[in-house]
Protein backbone atom coordinates (compact mmCIF):
# COMPACT_ATOMS: atom_id res chain seq x y z
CA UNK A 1 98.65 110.86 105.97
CA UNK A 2 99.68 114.41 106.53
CA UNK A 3 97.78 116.67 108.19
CA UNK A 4 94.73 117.90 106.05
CA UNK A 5 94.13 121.39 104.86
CA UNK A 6 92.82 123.92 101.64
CA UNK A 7 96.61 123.26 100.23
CA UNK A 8 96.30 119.73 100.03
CA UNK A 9 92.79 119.47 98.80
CA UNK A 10 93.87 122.40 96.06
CA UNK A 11 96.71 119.55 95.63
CA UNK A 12 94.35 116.57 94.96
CA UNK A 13 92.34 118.33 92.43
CA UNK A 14 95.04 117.16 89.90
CA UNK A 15 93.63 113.59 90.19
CA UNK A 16 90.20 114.90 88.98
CA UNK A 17 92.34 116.46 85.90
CA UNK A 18 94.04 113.57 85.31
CA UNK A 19 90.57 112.00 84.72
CA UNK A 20 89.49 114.98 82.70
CA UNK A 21 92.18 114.23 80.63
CA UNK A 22 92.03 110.72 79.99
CA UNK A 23 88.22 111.19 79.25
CA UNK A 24 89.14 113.72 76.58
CA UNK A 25 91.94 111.87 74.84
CA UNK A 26 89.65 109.16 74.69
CA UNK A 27 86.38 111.03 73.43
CA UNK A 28 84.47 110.06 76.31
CA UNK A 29 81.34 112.96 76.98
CA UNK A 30 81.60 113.70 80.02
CA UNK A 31 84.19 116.87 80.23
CA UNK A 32 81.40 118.86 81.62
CA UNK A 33 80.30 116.69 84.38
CA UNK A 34 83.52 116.24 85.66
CA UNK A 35 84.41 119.56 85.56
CA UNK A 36 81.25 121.08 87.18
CA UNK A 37 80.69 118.03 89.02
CA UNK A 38 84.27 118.30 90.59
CA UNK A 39 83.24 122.40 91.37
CA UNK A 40 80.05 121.42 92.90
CA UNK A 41 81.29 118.90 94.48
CA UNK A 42 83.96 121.36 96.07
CA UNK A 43 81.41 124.02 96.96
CA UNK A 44 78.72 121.44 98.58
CA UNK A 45 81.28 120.07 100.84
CA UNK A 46 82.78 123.23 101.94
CA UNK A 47 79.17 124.52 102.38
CA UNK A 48 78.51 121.52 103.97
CA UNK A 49 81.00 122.04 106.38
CA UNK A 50 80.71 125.11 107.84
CA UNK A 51 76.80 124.17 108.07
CA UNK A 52 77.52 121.21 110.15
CA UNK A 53 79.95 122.53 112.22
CA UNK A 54 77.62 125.17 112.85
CA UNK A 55 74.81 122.85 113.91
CA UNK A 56 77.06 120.88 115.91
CA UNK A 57 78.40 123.72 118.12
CA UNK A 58 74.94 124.69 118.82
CA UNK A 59 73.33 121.08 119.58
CA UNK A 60 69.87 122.64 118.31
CA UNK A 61 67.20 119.82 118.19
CA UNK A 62 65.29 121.68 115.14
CA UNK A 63 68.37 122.56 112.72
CA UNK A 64 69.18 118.67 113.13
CA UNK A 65 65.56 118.02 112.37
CA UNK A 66 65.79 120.23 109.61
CA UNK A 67 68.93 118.75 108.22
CA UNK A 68 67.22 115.25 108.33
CA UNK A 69 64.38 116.42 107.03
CA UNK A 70 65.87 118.46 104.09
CA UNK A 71 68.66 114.81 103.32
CA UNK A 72 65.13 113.14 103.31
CA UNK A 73 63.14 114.94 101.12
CA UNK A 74 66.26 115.36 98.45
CA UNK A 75 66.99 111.78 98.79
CA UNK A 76 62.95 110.87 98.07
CA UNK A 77 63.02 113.51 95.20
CA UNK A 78 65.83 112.05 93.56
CA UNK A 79 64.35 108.46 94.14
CA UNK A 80 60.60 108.96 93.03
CA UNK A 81 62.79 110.31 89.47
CA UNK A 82 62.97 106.65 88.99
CA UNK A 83 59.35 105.78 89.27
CA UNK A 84 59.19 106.01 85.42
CA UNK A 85 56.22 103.78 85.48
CA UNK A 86 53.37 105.19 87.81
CA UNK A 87 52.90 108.48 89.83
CA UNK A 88 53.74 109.77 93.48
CA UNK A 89 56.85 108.30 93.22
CA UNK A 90 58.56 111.02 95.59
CA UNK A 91 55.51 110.60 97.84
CA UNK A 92 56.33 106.43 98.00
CA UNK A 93 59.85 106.93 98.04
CA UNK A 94 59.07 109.55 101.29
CA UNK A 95 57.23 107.23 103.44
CA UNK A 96 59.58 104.21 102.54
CA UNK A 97 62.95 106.35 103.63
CA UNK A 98 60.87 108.21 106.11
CA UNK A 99 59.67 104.95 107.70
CA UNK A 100 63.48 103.28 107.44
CA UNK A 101 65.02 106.02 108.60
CA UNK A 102 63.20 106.91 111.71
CA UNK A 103 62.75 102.86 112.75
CA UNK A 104 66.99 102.90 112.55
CA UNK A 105 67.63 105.76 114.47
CA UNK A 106 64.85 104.88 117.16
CA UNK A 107 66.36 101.13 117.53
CA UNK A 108 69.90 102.91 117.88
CA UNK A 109 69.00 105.09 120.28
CA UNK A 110 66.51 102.86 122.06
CA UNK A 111 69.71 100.33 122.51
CA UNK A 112 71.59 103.38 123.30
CA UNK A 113 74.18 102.48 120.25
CA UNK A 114 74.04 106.41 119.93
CA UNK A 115 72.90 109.47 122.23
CA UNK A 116 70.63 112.61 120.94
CA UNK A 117 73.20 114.56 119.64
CA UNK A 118 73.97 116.18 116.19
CA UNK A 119 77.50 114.50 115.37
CA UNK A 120 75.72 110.97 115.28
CA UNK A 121 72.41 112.04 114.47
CA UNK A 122 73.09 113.75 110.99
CA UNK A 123 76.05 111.81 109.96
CA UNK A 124 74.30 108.17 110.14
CA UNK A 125 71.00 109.89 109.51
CA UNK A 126 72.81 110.88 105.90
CA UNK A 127 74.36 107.25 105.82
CA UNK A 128 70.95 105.49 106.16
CA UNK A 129 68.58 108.05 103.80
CA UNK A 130 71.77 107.83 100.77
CA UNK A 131 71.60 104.01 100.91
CA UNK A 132 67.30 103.97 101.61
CA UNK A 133 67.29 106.25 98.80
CA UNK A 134 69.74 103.58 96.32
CA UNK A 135 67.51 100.93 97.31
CA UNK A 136 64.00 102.50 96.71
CA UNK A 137 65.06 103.87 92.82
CA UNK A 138 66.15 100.36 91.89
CA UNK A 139 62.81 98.89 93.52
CA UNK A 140 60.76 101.63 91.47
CA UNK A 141 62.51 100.74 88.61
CA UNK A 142 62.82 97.01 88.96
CA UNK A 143 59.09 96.53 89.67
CA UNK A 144 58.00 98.54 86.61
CA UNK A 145 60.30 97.26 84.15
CA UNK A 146 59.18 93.50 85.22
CA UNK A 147 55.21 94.36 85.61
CA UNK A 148 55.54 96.14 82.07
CA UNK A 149 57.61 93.37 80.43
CA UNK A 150 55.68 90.21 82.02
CA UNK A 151 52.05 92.01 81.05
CA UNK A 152 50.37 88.70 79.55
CA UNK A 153 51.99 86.36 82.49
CA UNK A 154 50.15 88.90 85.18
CA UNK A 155 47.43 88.89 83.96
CA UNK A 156 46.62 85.45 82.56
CA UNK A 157 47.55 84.79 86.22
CA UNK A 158 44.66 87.22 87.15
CA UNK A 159 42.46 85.38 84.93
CA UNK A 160 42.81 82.08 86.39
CA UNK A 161 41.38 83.43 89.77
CA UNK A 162 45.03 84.89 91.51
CA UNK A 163 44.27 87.96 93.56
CA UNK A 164 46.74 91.18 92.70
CA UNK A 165 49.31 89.82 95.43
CA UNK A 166 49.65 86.31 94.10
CA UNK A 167 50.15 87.26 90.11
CA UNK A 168 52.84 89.99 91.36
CA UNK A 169 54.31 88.36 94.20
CA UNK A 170 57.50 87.00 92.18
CA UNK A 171 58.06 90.96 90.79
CA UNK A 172 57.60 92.18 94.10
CA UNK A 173 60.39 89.79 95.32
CA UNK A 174 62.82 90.42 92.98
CA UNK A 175 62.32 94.00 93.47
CA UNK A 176 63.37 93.95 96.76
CA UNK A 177 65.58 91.87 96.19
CA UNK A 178 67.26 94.09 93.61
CA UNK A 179 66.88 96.46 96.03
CA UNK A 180 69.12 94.83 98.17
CA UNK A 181 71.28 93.43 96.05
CA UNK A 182 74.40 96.81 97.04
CA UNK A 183 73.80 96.17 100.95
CA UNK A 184 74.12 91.85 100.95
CA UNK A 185 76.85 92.85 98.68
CA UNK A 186 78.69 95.08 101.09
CA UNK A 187 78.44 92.16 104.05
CA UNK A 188 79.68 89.15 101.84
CA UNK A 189 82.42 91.43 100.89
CA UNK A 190 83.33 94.00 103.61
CA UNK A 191 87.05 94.02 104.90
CA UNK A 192 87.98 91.54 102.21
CA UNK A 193 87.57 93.21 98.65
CA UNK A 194 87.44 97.06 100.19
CA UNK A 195 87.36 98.76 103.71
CA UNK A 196 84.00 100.97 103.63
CA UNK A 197 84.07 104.69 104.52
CA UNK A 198 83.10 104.98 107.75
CA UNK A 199 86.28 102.62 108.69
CA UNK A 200 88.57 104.09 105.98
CA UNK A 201 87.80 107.14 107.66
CA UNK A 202 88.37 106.72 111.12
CA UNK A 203 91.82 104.93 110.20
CA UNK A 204 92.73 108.15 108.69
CA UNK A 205 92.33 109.72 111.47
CA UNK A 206 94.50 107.91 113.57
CA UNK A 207 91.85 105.42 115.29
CA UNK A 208 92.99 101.97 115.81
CA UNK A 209 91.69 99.75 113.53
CA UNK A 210 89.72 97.63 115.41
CA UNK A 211 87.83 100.47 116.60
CA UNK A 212 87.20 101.52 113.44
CA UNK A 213 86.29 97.95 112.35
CA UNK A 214 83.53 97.37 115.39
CA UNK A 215 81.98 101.14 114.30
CA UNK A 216 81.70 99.55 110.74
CA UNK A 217 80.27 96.48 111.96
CA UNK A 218 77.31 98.76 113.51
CA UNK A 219 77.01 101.04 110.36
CA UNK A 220 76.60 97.63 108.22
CA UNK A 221 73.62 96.27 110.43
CA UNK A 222 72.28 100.09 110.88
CA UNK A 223 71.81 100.06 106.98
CA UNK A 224 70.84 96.44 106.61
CA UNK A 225 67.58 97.53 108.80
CA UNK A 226 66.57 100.53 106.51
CA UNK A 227 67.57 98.96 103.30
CA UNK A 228 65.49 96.42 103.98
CA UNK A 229 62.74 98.32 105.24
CA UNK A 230 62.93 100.98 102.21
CA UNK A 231 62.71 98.34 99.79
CA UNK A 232 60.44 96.46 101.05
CA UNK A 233 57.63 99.32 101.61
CA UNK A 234 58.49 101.18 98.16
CA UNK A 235 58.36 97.87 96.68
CA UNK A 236 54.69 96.65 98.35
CA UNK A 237 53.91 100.59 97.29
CA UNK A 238 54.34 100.72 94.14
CA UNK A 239 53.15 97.57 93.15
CA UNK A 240 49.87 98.60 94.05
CA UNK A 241 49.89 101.41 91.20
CA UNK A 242 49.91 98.85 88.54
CA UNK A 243 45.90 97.14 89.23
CA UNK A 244 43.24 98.82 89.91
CA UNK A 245 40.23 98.74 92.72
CA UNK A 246 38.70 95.64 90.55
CA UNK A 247 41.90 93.82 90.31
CA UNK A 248 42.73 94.57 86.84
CA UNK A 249 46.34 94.98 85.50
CA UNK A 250 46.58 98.63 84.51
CA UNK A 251 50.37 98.88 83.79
């Protein structure tokens, strides 16, 4: 690949026209969204950018804080949107990411994978709250949708003596599970049906490829650990929301 610059990323924005235009021949609605989306997307980055390369020449503990802290409670907003089915949904979604995101990082650094500093702090800290935040909408939305459609089976279960836990164990499951499902995905499939971002990347950039490969290898088990933590807590959450102190099914 060439060297990368404004020309070349003015270049590529005919691919997003292309798209535009196939969507329009073929009366699909979503002209707008690609257009704006493709503008946001432009002025985010570039944003973005600057920001980070801001934060990174100062190495200031609190604007990385901040940065995590603002990717955290965007990515538990967006999230608790999903919780369509009970409230606090952002407040679930929080704790679950929150509680993912900060047991990663500490493991990383306590192995010393990574140091305290901004160019591996944000970066996998944006890695690990996008993919926490994936996981926890499709729990929210998985566990409601099953609860709600599986009423009598919860609660005849209830009625023949199961506590809460035991007549939504099996929806709590697959919600995780479902929760999951992008992550176990990724490792079945990794190097042989794509090559992920973080490697794609870094081969762009002229690393060697097995570099690049070992870095994925520790980005897939970095967001194994707070997938599976983030669904698991949203999950055993929000579950919770659907009986109340007596143990009655309220969905």
């Amino acid at each position: 690949m060439i060297e990368t610059g404004y020309l070349q990323v003015l270049a590529s924005v005919a691919l997003a026209i292309v798209a535009l235009i196939l969507t329009f021949t073929k009366s699909i609605p979503v002209e707008k969204e690609i257009a704006f989306g493709s503008v946001r997307a432009f002025v985010q980055l570039i944003a973005v950018g600057y920001a980070l390369e801001f934060i990174f020449n100062s190495e200031s503990f609190w604007l990385v804080l901040l940065s995590v802290a603002v990717m955290l409670m965007v990515g538990a907003y967006t999230a608790g949107q999903r919780a369509e089915h009970f409230k606090n949904g952002f407040w679930i979604a929080l704790i679950a990411m929150g509680i993912g995101s900060l047991v990663t990082l500490g493991m990383m650094l306590a192995l010393k994978i990574i140091t305290v500093e901004a160019r591996y702090i944000i970066p996998l800290a944006g890695m690990i709250i996008s993919n926490s935040m994936n996981a926890t909408a499709i729990a929210f939305n998985r566990i409601g949708s099953d609860l709600k459609s599986n009423k009598l089976a919860v609660e005849t279960a209830l009625s023949l003596g199961k506590n809460w836990k035991d007549a939504s164990r099996r929806y709590y499951r697959n919600s995780v599970k479902a929760g999951m499902i992008s992550i176990l995905n990724f490792l079945k499939t990794v190097g042989l049906v794509a090559l992920p971002g973080a490697m794609t990347g870094m081969i762009l950039a002229g690393a060697s490829p097995l570099d690049a490969v070992l870095i994925q290898l520790i980005v897939g088990y970095m967001l194994l650990l707070a997938v599976t933590i983030s669904a698991l807590i949203s999950a055993e959450m929000s579950v919770r929301k659907f009986f109340n102190a007596a143990e009655q099914f309220v969905g």
